[in-house]
C-alpha atoms as a PDB file:
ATOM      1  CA  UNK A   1      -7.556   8.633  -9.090  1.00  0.00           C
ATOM      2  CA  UNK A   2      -5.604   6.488  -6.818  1.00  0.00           C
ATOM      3  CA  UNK A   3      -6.174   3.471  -8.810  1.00  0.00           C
ATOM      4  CA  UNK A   4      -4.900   5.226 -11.848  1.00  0.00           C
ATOM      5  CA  UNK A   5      -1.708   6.000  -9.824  1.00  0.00           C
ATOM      6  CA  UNK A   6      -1.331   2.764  -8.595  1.00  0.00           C
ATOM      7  CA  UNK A   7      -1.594   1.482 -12.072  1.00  0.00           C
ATOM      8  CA  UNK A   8       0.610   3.867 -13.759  1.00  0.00           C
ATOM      9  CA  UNK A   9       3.423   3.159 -10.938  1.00  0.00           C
ATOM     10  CA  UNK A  10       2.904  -0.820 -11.088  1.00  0.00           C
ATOM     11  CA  UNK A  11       3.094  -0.526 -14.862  1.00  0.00           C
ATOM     12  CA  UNK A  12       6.953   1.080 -14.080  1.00  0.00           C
ATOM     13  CA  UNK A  13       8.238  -1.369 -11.302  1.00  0.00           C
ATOM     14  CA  UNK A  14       7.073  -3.443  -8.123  1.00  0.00           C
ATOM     15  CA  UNK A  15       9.391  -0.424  -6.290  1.00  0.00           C
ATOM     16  CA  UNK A  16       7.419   2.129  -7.798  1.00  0.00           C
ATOM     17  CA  UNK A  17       4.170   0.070  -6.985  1.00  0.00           C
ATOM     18  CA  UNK A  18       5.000  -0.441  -3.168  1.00  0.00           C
ATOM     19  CA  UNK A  19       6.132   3.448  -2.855  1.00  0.00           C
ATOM     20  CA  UNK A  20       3.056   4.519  -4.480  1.00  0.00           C
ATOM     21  CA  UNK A  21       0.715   2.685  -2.090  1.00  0.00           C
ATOM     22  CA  UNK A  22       2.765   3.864   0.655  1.00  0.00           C
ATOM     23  CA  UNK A  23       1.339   7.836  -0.381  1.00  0.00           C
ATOM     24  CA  UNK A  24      -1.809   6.389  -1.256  1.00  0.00           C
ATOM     25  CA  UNK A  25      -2.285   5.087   2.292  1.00  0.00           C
ATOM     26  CA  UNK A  26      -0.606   8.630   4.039  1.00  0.00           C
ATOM     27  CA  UNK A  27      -3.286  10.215   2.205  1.00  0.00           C
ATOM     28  CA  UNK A  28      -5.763   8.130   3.642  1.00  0.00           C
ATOM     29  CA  UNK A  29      -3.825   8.224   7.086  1.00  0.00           C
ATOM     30  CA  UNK A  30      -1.210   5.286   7.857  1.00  0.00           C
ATOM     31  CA  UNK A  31      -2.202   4.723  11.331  1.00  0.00           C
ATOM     32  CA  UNK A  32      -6.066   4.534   9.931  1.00  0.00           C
ATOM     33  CA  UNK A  33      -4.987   2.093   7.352  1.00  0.00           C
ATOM     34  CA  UNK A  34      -2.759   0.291   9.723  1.00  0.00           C
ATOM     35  CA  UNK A  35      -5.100  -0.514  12.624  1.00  0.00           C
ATOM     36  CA  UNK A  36      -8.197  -0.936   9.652  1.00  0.00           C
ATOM     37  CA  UNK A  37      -6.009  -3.766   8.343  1.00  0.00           C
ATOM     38  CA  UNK A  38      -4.594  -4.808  11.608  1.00  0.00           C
ATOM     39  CA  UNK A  39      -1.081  -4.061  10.786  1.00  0.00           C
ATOM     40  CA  UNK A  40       1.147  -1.780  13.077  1.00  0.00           C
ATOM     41  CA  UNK A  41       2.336   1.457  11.475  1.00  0.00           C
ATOM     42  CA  UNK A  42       5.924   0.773  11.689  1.00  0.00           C
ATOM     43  CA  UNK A  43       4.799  -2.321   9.699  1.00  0.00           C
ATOM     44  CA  UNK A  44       3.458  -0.522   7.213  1.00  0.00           C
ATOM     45  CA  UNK A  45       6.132   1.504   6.687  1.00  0.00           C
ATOM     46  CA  UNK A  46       8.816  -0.914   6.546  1.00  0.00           C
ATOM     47  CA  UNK A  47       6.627  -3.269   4.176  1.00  0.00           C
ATOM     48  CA  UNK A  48       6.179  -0.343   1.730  1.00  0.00           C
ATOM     49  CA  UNK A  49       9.652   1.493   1.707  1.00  0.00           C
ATOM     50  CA  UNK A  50      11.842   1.355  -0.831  1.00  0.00           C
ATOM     51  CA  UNK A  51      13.256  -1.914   0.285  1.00  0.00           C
ATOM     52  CA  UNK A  52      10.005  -3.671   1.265  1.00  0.00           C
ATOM     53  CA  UNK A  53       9.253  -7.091   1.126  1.00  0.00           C
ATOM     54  CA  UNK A  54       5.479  -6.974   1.557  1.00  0.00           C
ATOM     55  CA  UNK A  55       3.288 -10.344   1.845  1.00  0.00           C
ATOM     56  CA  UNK A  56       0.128 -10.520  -0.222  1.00  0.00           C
ATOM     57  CA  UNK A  57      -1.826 -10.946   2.315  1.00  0.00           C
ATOM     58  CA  UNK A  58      -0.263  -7.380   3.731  1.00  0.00           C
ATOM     59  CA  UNK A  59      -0.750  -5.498   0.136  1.00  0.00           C
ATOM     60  CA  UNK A  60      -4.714  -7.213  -0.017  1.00  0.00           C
ATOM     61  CA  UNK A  61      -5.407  -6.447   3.231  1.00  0.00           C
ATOM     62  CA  UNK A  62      -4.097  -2.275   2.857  1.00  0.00           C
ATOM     63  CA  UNK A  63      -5.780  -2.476  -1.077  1.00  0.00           C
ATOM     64  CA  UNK A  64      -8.678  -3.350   0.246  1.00  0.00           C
ATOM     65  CA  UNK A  65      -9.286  -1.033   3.386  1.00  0.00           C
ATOM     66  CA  UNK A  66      -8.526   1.463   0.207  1.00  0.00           C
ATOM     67  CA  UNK A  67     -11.288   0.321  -0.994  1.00  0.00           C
ATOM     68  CA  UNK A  68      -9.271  -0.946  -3.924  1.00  0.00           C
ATOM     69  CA  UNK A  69      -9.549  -4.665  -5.864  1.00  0.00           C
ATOM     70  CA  UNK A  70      -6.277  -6.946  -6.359  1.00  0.00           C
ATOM     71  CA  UNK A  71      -6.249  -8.744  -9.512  1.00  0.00           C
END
């Protein structure tokens, strides 16, 4: 279900993408996510906000502790 989300938001903008993953990853618990891909919270947040810049090693490393594949 996620991936279909992420998908469907990608599809519609690299905004839409990074706020997307940003619910996925509450869902799954941000401070979980954050300390599984040994990023800070606050990190997290700010990399997936609105105004995010993320790094790809940031969005592979929280994709993949989703258990979710970058292509």
């Amino acid at each position: 279900m996620a991936r279909n989300y992420l998908n469907a938001a990608l599809a519609d903008s690299e905004e839409m993408f990074l706020l997307a993953l940003r619910n996925v990853a509450e869902a799954h618990g941000i401070s979980k996510v954050a300390a599984k891909s040994s990023h800070t919270r606050e990190s997290l947040y700010r990399a997936l906000s609105k105004a995010g810049n993320p790094r790809l090693d940031t969005l592979s490393s929280v994709l993949n502790v989703l258990g979710l594949r970058w292509l």
